[in-house]
C-alpha atoms as a PDB file:
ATOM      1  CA  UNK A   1      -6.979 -28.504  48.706  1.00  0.00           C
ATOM      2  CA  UNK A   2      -5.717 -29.280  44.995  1.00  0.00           C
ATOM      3  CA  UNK A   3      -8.899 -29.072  43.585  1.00  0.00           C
ATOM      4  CA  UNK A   4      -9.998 -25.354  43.976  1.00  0.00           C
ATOM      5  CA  UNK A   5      -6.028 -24.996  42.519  1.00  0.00           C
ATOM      6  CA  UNK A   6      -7.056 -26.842  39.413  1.00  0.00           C
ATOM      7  CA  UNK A   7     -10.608 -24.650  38.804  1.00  0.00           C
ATOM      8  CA  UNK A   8      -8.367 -21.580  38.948  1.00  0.00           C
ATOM      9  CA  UNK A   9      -6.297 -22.514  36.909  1.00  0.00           C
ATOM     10  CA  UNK A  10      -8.487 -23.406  34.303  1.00  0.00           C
ATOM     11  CA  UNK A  11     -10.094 -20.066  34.687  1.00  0.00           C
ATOM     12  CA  UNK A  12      -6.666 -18.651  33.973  1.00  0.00           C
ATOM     13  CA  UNK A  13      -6.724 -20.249  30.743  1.00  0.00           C
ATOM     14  CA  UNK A  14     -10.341 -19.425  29.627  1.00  0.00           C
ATOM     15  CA  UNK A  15      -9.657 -15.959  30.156  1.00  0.00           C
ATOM     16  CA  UNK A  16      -6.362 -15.980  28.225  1.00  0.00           C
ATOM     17  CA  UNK A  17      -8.587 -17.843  25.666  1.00  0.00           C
ATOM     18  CA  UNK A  18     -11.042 -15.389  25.603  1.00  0.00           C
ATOM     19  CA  UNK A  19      -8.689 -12.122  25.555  1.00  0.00           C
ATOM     20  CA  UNK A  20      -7.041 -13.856  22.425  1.00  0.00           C
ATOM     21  CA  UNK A  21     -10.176 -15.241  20.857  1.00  0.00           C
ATOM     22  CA  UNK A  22     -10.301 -11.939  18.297  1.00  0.00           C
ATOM     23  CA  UNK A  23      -7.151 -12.065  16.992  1.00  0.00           C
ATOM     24  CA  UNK A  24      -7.185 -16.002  16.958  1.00  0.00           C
ATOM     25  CA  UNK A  25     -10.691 -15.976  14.649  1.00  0.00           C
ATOM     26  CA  UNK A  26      -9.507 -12.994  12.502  1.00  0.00           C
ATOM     27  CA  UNK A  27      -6.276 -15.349  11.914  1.00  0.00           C
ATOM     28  CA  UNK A  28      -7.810 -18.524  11.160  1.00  0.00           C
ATOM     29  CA  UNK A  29     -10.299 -16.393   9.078  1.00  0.00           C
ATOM     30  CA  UNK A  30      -7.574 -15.006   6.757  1.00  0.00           C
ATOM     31  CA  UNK A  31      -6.065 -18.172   6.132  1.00  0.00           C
ATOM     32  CA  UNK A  32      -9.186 -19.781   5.426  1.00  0.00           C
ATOM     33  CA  UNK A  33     -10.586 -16.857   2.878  1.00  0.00           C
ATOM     34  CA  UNK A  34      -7.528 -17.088   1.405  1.00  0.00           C
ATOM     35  CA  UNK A  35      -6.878 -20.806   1.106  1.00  0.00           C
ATOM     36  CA  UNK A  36     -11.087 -21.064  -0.059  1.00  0.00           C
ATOM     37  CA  UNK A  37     -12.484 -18.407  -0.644  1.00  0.00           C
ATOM     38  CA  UNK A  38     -14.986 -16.534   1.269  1.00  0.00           C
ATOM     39  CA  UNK A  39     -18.007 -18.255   0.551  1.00  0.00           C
ATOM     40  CA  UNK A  40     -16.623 -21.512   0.880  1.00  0.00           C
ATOM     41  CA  UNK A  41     -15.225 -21.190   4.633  1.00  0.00           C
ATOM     42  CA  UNK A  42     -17.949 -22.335   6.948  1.00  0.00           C
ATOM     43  CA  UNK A  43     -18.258 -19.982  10.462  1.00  0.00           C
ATOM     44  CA  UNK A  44     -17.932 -23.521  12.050  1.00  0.00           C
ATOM     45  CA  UNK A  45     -14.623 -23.994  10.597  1.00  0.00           C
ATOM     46  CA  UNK A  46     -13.655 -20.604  11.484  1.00  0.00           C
ATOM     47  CA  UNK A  47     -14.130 -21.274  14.815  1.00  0.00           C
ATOM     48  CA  UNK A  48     -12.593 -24.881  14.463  1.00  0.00           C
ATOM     49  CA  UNK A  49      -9.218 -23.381  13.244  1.00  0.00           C
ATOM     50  CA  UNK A  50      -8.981 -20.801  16.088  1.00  0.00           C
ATOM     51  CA  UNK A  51      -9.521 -23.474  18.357  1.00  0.00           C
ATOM     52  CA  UNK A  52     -12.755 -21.181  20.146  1.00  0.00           C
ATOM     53  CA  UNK A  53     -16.120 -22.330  20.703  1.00  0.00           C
ATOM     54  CA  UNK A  54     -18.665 -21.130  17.764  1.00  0.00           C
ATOM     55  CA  UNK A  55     -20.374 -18.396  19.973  1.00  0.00           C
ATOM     56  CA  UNK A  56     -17.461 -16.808  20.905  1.00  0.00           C
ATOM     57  CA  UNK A  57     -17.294 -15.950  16.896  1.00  0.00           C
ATOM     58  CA  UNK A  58     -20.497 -14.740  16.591  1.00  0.00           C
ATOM     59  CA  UNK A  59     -19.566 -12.588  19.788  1.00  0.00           C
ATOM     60  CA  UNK A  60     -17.059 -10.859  18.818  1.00  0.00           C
ATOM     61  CA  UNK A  61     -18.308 -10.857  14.785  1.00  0.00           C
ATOM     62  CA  UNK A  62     -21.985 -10.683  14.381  1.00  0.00           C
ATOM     63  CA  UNK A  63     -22.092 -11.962  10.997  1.00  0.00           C
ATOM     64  CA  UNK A  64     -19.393 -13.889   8.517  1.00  0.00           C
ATOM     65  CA  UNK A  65     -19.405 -10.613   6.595  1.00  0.00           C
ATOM     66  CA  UNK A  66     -18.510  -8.523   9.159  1.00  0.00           C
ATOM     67  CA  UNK A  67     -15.454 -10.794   9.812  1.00  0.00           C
ATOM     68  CA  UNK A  68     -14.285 -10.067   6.679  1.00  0.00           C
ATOM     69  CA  UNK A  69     -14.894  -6.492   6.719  1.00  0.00           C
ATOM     70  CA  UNK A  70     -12.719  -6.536  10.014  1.00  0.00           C
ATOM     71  CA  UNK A  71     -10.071  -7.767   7.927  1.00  0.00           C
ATOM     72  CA  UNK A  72      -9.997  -5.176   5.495  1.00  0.00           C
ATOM     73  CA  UNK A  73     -10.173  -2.611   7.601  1.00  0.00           C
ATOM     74  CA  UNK A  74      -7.381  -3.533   9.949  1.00  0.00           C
ATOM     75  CA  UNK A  75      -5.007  -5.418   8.025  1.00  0.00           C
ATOM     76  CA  UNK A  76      -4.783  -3.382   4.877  1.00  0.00           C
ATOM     77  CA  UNK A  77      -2.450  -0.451   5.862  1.00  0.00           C
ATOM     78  CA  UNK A  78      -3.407   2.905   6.360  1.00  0.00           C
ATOM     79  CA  UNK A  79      -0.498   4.141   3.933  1.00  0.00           C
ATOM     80  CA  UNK A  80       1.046   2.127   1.631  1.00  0.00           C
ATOM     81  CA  UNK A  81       4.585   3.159   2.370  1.00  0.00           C
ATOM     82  CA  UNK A  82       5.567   5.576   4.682  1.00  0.00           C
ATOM     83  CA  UNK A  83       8.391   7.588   2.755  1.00  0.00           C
ATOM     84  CA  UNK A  84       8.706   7.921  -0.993  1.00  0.00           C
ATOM     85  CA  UNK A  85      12.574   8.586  -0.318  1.00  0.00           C
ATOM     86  CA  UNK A  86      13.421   5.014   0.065  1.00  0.00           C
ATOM     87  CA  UNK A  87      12.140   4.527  -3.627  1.00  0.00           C
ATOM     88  CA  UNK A  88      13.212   7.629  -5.458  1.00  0.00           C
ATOM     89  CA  UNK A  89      16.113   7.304  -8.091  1.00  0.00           C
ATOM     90  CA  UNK A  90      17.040  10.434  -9.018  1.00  0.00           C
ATOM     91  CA  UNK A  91      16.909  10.398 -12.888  1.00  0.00           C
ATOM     92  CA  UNK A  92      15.604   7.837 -13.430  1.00  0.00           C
ATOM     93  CA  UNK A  93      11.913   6.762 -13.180  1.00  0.00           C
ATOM     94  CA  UNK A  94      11.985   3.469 -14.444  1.00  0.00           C
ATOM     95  CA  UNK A  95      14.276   2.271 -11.692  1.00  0.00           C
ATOM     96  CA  UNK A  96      11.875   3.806  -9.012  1.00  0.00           C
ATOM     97  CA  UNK A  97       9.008   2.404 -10.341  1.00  0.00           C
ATOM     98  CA  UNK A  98      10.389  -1.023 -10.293  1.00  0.00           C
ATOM     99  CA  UNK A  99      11.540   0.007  -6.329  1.00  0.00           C
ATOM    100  CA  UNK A 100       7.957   1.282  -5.664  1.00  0.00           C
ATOM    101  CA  UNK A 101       7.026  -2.254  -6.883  1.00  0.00           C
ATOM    102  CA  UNK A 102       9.582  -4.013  -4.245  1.00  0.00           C
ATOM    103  CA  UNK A 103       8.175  -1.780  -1.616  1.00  0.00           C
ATOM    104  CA  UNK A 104       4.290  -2.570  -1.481  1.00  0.00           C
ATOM    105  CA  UNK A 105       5.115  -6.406  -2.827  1.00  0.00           C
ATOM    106  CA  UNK A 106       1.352  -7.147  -3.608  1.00  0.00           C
ATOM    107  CA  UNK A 107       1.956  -9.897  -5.447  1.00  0.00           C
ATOM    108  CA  UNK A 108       3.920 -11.925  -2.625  1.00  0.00           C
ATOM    109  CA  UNK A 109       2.606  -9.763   0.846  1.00  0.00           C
ATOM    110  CA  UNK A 110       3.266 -11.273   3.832  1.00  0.00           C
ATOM    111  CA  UNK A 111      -0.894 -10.514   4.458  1.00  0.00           C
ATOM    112  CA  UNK A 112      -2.884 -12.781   2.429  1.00  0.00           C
ATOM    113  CA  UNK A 113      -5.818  -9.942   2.987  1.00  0.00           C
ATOM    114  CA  UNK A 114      -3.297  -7.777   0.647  1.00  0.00           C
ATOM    115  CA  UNK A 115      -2.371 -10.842  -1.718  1.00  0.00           C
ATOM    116  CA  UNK A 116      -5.268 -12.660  -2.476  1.00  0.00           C
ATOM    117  CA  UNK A 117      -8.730 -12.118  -0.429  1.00  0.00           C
ATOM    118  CA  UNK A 118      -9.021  -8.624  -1.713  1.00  0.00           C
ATOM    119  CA  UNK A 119      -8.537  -8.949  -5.348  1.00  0.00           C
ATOM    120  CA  UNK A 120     -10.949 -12.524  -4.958  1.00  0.00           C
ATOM    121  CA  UNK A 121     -13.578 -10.756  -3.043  1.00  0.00           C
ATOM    122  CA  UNK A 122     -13.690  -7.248  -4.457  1.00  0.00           C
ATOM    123  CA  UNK A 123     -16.471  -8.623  -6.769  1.00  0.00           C
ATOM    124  CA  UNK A 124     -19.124  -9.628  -4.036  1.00  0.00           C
ATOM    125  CA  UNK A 125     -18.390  -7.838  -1.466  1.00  0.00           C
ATOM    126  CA  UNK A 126     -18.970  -3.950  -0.963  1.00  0.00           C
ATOM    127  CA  UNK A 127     -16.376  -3.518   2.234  1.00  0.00           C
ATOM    128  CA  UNK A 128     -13.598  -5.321  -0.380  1.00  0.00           C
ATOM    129  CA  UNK A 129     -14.549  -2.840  -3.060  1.00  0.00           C
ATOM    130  CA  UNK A 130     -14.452   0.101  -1.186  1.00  0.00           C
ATOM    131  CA  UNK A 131     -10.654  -1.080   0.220  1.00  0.00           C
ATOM    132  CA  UNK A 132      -9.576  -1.995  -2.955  1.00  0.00           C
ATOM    133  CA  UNK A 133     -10.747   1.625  -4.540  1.00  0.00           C
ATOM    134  CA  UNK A 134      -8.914   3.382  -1.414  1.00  0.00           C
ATOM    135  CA  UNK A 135      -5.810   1.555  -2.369  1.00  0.00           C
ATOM    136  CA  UNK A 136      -6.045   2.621  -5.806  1.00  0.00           C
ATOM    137  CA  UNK A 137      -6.723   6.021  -5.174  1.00  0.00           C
ATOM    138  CA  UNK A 138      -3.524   6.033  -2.664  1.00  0.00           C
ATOM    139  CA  UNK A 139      -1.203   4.048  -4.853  1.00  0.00           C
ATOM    140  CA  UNK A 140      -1.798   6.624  -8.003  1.00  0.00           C
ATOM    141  CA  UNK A 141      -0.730   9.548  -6.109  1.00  0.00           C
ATOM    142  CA  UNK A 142       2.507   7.462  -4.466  1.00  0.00           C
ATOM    143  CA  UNK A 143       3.371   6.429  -7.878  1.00  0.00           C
ATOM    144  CA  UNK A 144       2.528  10.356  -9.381  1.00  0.00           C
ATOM    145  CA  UNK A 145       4.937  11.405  -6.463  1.00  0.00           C
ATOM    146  CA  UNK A 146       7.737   9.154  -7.386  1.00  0.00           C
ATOM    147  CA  UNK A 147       7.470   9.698 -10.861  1.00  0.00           C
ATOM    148  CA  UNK A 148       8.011  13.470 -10.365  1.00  0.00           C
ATOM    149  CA  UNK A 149      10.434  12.869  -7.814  1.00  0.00           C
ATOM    150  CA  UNK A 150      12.525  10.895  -9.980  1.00  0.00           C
ATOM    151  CA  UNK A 151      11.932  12.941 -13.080  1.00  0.00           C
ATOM    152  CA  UNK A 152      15.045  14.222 -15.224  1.00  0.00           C
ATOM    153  CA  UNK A 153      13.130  17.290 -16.423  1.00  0.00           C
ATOM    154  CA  UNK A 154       9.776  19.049 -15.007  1.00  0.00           C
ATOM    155  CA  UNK A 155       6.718  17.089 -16.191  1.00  0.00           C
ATOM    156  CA  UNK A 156       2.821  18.291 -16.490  1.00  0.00           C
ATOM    157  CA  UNK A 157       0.755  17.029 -13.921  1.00  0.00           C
ATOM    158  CA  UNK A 158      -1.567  15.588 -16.166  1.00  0.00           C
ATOM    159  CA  UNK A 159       0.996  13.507 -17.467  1.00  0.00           C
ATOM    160  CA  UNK A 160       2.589  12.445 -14.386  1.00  0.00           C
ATOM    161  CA  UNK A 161      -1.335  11.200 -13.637  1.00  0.00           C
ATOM    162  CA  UNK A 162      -1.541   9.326 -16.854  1.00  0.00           C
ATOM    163  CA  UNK A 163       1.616   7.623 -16.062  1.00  0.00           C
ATOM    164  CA  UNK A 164       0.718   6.992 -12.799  1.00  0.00           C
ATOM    165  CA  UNK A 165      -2.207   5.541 -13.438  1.00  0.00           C
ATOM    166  CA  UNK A 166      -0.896   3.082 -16.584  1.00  0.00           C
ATOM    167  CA  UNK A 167       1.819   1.698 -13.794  1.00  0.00           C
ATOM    168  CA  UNK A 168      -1.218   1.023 -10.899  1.00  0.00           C
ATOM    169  CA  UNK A 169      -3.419  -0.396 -13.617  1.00  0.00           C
ATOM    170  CA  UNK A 170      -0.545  -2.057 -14.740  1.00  0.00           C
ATOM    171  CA  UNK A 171       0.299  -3.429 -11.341  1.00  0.00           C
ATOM    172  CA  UNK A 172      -3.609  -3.931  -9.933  1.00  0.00           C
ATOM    173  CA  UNK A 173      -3.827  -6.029 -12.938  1.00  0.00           C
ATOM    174  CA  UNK A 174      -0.302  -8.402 -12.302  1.00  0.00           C
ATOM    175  CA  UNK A 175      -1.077  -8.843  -8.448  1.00  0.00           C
ATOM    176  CA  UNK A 176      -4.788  -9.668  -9.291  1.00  0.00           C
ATOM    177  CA  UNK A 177      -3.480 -12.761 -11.284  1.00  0.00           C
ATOM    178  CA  UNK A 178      -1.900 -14.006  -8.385  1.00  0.00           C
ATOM    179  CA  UNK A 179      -5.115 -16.139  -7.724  1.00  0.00           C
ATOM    180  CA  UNK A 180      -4.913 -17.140 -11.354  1.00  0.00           C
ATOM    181  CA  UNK A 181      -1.583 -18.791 -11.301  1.00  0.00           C
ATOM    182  CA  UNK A 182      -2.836 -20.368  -8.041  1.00  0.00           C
ATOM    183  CA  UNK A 183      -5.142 -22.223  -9.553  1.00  0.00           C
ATOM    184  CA  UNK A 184      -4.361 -22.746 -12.634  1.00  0.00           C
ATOM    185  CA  UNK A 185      -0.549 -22.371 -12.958  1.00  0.00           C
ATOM    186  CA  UNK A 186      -0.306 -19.119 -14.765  1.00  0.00           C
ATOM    187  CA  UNK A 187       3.059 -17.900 -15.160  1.00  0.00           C
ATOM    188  CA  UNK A 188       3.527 -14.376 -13.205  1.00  0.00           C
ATOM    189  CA  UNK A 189       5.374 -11.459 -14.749  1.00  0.00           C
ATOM    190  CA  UNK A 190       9.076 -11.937 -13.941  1.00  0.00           C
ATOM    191  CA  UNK A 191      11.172  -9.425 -12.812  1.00  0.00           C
ATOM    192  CA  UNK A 192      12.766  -7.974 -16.502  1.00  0.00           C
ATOM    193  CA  UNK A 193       8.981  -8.184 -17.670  1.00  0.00           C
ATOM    194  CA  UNK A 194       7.841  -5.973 -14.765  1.00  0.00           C
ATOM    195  CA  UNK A 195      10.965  -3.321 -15.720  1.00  0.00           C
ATOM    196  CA  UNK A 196      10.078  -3.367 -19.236  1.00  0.00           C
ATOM    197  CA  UNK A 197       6.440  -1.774 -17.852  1.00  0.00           C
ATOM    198  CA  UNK A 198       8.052   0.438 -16.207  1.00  0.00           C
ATOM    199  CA  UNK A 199      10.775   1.291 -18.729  1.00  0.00           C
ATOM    200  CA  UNK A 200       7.228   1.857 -21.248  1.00  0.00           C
ATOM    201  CA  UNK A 201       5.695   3.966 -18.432  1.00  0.00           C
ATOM    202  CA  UNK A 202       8.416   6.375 -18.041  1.00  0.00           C
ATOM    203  CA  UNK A 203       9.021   6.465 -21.906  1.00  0.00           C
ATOM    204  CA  UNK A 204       5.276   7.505 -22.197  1.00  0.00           C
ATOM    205  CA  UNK A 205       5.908  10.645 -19.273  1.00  0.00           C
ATOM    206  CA  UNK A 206       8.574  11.676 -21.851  1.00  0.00           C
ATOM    207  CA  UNK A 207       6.924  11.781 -24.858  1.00  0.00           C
ATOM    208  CA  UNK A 208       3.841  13.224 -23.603  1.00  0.00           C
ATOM    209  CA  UNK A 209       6.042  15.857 -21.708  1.00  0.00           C
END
């Protein structure tokens, strides 16, 4: 009588296995792309850290690439922030930049796909470049919106684009360093050094009027 018990239950837990298996491999993949880098992390040891059997990966994710390409396009958000209103100083730009900074936290995401496996993949892969252009393209007209949000005076709109796009640039090229000071122990931009940026960004929107 106990043992039919015992072969349901352990067809209970298969299936809970195998309704979780997705999310479990797309976890252990992002900690492993991050931790090693995508060429480096073995489908074996993707499956390993997800504690499923190898097929199941290769069921649910054809190929290593498309694992990753699963990652960017469900784990990078569909909108950066949702309203520019938490942000926006009124008067004064430099203050909301350095808020718009606090507010997407690239450098120090709680995603890893956000904080280093896009900027370390971007290179190689075409999914990761495409991602990483998207949030470029997104971030320059949050940061355009802000700026003329928080403007003291009316400002062109080709100026509120060039200043836009020095403070992404400027930010793109901080949070892509991340990987650097990883590694090697590169210092990151502190906090004053990030306002100063901004303080030079909304300076600029000035001048150029």
């Amino acid at each position: 009588m106990q043992m039919p018990k015992t072969r349901r239950a352990g067809r209970r837990r298969s299936a809970k296995v195998d309704g979780d298996a997705r999310q479990l491999i797309l976890d252990a993949a992002e900690k492993l792309f991050a931790a090693q880098g995508f060429d480096a992390t073995a489908t074996a040891s993707i499956a390993a850290a997800a504690g499923v059997p190898k097929g199941l990966v290769f069921y649910y994710f054809p190929t290593k690439d498309s694992i990753l390409s699963t990652l960017m396009s469900e784990r990078v958000p569909p909108q950066p922030i949702d309203d520019i209103g938490t942000v926006v100083a009124p008067g004064d730009p430099a203050t909301s930049l350095v808020n718009l900074d606090a507010a997407l936290n690239l450098r120090d995401h709680h995603s890893s796909v956000l904080r280093v496996i896009m900027w370390r993949e971007a290179d190689t892969h075409p999914d990761v470049r495409r991602q990483l252009r998207r949030l470029r393209d997104q971030m320059l007209d949050l940061t355009a919106k802000v700026l003329q949000a928080s403007a003291p005076v009316p400002v062109r709109p080709g100026t509120l684009r060039a200043c836009a796009a020095a403070w992404v640039s400027a930010m793109f090229a901080i949070a892509s360093t991340d990987r650097l000071h990883t590694l090697d122990n590169i210092p990151l931009p502190s906090a004053d050094e990030v306002l100063n940026i901004a303080r030079v960004v909304a300076a600029g929107m000035t001048h150029m009027g």
